[in-house]
Protein backbone atom coordinates (compact mmCIF):
# COMPACT_ATOMS: atom_id res chain seq x y z
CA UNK A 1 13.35 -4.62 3.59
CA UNK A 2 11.34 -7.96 3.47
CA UNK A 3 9.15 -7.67 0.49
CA UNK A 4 6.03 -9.72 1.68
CA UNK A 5 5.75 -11.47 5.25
CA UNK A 6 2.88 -14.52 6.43
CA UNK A 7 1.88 -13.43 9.68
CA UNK A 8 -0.13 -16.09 12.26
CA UNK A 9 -2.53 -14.70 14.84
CA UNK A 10 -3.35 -16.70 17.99
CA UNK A 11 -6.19 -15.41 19.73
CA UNK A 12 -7.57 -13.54 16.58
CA UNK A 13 -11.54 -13.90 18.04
CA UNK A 14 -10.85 -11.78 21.13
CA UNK A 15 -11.19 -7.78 20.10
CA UNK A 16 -7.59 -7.13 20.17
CA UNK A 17 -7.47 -9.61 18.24
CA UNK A 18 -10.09 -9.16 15.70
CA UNK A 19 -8.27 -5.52 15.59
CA UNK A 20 -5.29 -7.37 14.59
CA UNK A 21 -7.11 -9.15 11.71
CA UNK A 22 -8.85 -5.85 10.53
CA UNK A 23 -5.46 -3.75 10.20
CA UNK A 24 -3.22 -6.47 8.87
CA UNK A 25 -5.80 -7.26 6.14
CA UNK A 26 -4.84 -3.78 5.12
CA UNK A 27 -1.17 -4.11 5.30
CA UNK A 28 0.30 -4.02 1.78
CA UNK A 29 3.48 -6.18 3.06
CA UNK A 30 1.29 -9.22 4.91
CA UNK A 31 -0.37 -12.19 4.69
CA UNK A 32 -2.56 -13.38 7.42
CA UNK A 33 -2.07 -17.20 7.00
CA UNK A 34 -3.21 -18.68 10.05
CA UNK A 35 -5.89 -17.71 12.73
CA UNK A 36 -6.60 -19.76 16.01
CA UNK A 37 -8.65 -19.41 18.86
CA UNK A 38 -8.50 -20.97 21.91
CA UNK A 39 -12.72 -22.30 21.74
CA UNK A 40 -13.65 -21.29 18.34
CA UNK A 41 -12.83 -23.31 15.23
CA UNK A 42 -13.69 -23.77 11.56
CA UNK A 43 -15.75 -20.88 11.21
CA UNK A 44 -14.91 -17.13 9.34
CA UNK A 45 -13.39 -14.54 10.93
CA UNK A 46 -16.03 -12.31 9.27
CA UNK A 47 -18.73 -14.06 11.10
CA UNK A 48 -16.93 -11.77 14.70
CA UNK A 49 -17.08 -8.64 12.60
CA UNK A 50 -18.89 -8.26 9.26
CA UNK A 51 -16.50 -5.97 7.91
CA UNK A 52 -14.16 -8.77 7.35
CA UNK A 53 -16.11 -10.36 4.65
CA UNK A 54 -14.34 -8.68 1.80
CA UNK A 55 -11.20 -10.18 2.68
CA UNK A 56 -9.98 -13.50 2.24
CA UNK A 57 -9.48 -15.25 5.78
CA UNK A 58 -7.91 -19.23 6.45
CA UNK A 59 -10.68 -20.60 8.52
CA UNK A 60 -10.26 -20.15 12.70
CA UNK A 61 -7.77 -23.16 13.92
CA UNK A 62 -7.56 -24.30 17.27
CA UNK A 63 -4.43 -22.39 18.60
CA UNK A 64 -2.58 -25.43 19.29
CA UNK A 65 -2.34 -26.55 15.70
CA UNK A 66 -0.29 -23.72 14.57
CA UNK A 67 2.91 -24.99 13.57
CA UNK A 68 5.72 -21.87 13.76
CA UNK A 69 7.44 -22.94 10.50
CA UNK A 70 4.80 -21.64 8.12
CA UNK A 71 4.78 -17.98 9.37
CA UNK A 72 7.40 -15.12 9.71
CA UNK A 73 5.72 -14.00 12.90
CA UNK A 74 3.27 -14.85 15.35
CA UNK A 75 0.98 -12.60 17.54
CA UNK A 76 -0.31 -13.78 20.69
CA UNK A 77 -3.33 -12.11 21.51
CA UNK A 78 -4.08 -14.46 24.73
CA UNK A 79 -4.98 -14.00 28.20
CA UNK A 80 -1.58 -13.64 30.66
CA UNK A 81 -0.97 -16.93 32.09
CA UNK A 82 -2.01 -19.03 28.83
CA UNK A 83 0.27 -17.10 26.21
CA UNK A 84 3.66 -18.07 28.01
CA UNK A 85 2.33 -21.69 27.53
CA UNK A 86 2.61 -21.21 23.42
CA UNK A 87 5.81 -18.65 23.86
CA UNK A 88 7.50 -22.25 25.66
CA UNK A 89 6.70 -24.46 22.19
CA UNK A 90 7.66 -21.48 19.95
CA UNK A 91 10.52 -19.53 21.32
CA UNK A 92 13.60 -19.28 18.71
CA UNK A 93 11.53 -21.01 16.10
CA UNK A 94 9.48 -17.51 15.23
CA UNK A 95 9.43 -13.96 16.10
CA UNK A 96 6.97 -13.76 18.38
CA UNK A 97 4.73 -10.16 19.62
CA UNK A 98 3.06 -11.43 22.98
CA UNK A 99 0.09 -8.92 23.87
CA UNK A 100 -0.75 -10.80 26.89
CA UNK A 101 1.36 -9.62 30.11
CA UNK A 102 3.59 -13.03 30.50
CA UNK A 103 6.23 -11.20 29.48
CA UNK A 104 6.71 -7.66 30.16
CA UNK A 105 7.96 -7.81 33.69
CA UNK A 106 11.50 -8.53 34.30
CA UNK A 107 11.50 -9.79 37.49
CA UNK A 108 9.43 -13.43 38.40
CA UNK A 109 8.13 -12.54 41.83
CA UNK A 110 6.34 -9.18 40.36
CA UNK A 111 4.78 -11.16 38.17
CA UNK A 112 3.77 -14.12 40.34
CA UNK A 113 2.38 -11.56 42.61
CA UNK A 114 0.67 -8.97 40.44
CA UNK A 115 -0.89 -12.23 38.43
CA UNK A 116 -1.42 -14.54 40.85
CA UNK A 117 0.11 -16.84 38.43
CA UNK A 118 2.68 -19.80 37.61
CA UNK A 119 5.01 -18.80 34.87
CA UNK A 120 5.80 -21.92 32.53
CA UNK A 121 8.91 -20.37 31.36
CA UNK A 122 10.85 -17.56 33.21
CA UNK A 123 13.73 -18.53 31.58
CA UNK A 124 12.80 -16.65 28.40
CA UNK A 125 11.65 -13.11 29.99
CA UNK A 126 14.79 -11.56 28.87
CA UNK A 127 14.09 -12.72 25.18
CA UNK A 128 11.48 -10.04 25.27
CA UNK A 129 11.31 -6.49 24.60
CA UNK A 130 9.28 -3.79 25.95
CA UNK A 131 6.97 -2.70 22.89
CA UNK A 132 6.76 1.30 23.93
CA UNK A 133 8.59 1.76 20.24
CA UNK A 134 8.18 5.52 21.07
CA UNK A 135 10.96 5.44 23.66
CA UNK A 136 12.37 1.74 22.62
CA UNK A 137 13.09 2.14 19.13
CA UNK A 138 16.80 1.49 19.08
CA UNK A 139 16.46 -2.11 21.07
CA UNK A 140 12.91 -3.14 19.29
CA UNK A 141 14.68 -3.19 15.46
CA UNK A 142 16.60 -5.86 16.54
CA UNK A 143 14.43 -7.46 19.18
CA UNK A 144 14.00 -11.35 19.43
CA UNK A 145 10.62 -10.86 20.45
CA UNK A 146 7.92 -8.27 21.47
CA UNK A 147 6.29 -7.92 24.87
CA UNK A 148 3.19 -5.43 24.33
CA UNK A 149 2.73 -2.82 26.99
CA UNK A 150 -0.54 -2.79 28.63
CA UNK A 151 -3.27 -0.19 27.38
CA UNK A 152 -3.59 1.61 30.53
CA UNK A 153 0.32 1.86 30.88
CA UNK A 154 0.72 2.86 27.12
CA UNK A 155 -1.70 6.01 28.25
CA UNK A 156 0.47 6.59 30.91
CA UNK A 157 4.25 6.22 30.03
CA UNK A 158 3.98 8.05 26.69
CA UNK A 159 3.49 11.42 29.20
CA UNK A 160 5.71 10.43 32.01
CA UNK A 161 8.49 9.08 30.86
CA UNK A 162 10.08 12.19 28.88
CA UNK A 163 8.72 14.59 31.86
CA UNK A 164 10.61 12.34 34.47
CA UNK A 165 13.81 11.42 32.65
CA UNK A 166 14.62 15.68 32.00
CA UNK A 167 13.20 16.28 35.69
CA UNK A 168 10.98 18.74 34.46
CA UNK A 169 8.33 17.16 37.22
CA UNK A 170 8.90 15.60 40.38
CA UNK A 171 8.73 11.59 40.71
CA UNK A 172 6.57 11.77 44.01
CA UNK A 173 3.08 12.59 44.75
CA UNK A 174 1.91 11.59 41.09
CA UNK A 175 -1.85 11.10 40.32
CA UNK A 176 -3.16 9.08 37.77
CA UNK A 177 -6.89 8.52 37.14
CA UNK A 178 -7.80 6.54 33.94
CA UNK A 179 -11.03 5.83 32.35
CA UNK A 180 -11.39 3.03 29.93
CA UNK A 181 -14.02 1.53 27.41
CA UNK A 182 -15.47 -2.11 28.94
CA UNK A 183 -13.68 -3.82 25.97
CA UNK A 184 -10.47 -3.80 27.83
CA UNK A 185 -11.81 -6.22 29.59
CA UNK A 186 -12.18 -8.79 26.81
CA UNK A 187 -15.10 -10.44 25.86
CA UNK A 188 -15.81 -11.98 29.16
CA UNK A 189 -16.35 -8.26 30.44
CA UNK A 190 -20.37 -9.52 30.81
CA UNK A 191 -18.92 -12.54 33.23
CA UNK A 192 -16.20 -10.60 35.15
CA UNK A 193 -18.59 -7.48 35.85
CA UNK A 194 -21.97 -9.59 35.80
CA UNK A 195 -23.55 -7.31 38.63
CA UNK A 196 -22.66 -4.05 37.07
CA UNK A 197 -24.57 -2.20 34.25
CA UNK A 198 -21.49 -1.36 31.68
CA UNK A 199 -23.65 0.77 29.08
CA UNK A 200 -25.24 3.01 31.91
CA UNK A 201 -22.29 3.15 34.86
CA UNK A 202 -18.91 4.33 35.75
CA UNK A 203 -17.06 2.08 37.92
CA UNK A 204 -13.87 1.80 39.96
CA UNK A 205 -11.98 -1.31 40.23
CA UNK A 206 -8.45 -2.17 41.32
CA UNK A 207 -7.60 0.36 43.74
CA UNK A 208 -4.27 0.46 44.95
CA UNK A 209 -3.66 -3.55 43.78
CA UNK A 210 -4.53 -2.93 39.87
CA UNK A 211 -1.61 -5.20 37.86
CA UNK A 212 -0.90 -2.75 35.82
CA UNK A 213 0.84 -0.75 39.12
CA UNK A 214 4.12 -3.32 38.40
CA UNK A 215 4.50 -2.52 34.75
CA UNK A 216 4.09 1.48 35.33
CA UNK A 217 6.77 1.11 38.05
CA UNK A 218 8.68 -0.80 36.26
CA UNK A 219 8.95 1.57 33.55
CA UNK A 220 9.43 4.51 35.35
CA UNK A 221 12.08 3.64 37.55
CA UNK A 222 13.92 2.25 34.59
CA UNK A 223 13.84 5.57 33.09
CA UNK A 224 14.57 7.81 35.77
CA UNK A 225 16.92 4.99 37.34
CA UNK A 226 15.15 6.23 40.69
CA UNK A 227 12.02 5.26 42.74
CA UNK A 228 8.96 7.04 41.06
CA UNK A 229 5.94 7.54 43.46
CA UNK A 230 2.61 7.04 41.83
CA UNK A 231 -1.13 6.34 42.74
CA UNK A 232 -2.78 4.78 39.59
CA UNK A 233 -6.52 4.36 39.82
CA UNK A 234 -8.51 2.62 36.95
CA UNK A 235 -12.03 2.87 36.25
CA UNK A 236 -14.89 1.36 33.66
CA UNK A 237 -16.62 3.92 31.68
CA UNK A 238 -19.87 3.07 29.65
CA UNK A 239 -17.99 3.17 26.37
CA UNK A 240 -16.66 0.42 24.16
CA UNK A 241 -13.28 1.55 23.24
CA UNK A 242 -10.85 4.19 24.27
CA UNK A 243 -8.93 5.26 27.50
CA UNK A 244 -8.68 8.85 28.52
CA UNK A 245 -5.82 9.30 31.28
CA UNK A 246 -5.08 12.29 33.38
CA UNK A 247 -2.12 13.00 35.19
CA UNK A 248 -1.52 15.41 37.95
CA UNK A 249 1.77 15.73 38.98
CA UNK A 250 4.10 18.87 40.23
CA UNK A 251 6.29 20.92 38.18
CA UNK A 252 10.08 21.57 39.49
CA UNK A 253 11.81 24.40 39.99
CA UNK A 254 11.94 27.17 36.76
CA UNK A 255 9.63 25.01 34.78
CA UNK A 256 5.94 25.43 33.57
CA UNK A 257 3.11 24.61 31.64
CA UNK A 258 5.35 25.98 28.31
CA UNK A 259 8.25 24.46 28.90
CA UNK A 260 6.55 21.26 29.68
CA UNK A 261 4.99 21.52 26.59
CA UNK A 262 8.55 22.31 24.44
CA UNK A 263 10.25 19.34 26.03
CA UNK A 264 7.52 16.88 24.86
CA UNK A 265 6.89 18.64 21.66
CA UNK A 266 11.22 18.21 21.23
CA UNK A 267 11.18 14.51 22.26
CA UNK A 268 8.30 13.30 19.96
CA UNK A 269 9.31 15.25 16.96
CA UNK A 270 9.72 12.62 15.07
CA UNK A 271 7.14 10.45 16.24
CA UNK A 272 3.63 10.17 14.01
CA UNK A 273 1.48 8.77 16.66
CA UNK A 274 2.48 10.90 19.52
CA UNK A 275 0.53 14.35 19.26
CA UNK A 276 1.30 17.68 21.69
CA UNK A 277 -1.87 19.60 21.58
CA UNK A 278 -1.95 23.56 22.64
CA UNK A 279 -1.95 24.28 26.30
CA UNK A 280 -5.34 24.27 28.21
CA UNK A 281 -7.17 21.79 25.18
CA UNK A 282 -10.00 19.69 26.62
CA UNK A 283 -9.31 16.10 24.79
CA UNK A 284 -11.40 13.12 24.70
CA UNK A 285 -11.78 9.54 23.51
CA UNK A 286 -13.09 10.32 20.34
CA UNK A 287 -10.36 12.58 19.10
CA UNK A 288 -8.49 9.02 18.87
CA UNK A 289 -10.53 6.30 18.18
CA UNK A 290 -10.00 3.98 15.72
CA UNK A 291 -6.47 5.48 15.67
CA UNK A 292 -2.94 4.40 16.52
CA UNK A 293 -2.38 7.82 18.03
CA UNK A 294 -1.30 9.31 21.47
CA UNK A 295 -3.13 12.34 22.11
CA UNK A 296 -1.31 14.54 24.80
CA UNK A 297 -2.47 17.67 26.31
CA UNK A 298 -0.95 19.86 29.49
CA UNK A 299 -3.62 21.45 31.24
CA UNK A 300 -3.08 24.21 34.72
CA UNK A 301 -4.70 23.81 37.48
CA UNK A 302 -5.89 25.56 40.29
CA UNK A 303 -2.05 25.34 42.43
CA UNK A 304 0.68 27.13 39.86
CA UNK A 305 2.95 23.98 41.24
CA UNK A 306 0.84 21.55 39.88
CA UNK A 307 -0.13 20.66 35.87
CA UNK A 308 -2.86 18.42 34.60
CA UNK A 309 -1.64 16.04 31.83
CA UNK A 310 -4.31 14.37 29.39
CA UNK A 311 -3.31 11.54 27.76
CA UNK A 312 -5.89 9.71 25.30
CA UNK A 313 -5.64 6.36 23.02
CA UNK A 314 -7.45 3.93 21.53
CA UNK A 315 -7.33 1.20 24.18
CA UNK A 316 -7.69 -1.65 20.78
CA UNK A 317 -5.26 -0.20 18.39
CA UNK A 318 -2.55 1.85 20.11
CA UNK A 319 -3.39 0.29 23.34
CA UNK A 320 -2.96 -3.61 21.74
CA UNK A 321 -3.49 -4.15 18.09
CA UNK A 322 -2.27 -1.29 16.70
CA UNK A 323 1.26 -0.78 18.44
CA UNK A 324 1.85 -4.72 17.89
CA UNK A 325 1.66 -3.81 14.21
CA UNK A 326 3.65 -0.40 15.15
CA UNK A 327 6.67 -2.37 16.62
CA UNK A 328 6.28 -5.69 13.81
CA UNK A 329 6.76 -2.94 10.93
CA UNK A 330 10.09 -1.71 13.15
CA UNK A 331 11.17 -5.86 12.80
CA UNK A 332 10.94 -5.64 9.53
CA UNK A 333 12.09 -2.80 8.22
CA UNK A 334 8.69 -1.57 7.18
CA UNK A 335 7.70 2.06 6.85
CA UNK A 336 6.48 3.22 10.81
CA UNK A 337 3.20 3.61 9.73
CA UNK A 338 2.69 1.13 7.13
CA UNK A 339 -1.12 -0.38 7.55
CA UNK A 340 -1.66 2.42 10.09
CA UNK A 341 -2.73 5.11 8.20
């Protein structure tokens, strides 16, 4: 195990990644040695979140005058279409953990369509692993580099995948309706959704075309090796942080709320930030915030073929921040939950 490692953070003014800054101060194996920002430079951290101002920060670079040689790792906390830009100048000369979405799809034209965007270097997708270290572990220790799931899909895969892959519910006819806080958005939320009142309204957005629809297929037929049928709607809830997910999918054959509940409890067993609740338990947002937990509970419904799944996270911290940190302390041989207590 690496005793002590400098870590650089590339976007470190957006929320994800002032979450970044926040945990890894508190990380007794790290030192934060260089923060950039894409429009923000020589000013404190602390002056994007006060509670920073007990720590000792390098002043905000521009991003582009990070040089890869003085750091063990770099995060990329950057819009999708921007971050691939840096991965091109620093690939094989750090480890990098991308948070944007440049590099968690496999396949070019998925991306090009779900982004509407030019890749600047497709030749390095395969240099990237999927982050979910709950179901990835084995390939992550070793990874080159780290592609960070989305939030919404983090909510979502942690429940599916395990049901799928032991056919315990059917892969058609799947419903998922997520809520998340308006800092998923970033902080040009007030610019994207200008018209709408975020602190007073719930709104829909994305139907049927939401970007996120490629990585959640992507996922699930990888896992069940099969074509999963889903319809994924996302919506904006008058909340800061946190994304509560729910799932309604049929049960097969000889299986039930119980033994749904078993087979998750058996495959996360060993996981700390994957939780089963009882059957039937309402869950919400704040039962995770400020967490790097999963919170997962199986609900009936009305139709005995049919079970409600609730998924909730932290959209910040296990839905960006937090699992980057999650899968960097798998690189390096650090305890799972070092910094993430």
């Amino acid at each position: 195990m690496v005793d002590n490692i400098k870590v650089a953070i590339l976007g470190s003014t957006g929320y994800v990644g002032i979450e970044l800054v926040k945990i890894l101060s508190l990380h007794p194996n790290v030192v934060i040695n260089f923060l950039g920002s894409e429009n923000t430079y020589n000013k404190e951290i602390s002056s994007f979140d006060s509670n920073l101002k007990k720590f000792e920060h390098p002043l905000i670079k521009s991003n582009q005058d990070f040089n890869p040689s003085i750091s063990d790792v770099v995060f990329l906390a950057l819009p999708h279409g921007i971050s691939n830009k840096y991965v091109k100048n620093y690939i094989n000369k750090i480890k990098i953990i991308d948070l944007s979405a440049d590099f968690r799809l496999s396949n070019l034209e998925t991306y090009n369509e779900s982004y509407q965007n030019k890749h600047s270097c497709p030749e390095f997708l395969k240099e990237f692993i999927y982050g979910l270290s709950e179901i990835y572990r084995n390939q992550l220790i070793n990874a080159p580099n780290i592609a960070i799931p989305g939030c919404y899909p983090t909510s979502i895969l942690l429940p599916l995948i395990p049901l799928l892959k032991n056919n315990i519910v059917e892969s058609k006819n799947i419903i998922i309706d997520s809520k998340s806080g308006y800092s998923g958005a970033g902080r040009g939320v007030h610019k994207k959704f200008k018209n709408k009142n975020l602190y007073e309204t719930l709104s829909v957005y994305g139907i049927k075309i939401h970007r996120h629809n490629s990585e959640i297929q992507q996922e699930l037929d990888n896992e069940t090796g099969s074509k999963v049928e889903f319809n994924f709607t996302p919506h904006l809830s008058p909340m800061f942080r946190g994304i509560l997910t729910t799932i309604y999918c049929n049960v097969t054959k000889n299986n039930n709320i119980n033994s749904i509940i078993a087979s998750l409890k058996k495959f996360y067993k060993n996981e700390i930030f994957v939780k089963i609740t009882k059957k039937n338990l309402p869950i919400s947002t704040n039962d995770v915030i400020n967490t790097n937990k999963c919170l997962i509970s199986v609900c009936e419904s009305k139709s005995k073929k049919q079970l409600i799944i609730l998924s909730a996270i932290d959209n910040l911290i296990k839905g960006g921040g937090g699992q980057a940190i999650q899968n960097m302390n798998l690189l390096f041989n650090f305890k799972k939950n070092m910094g993430l207590q």
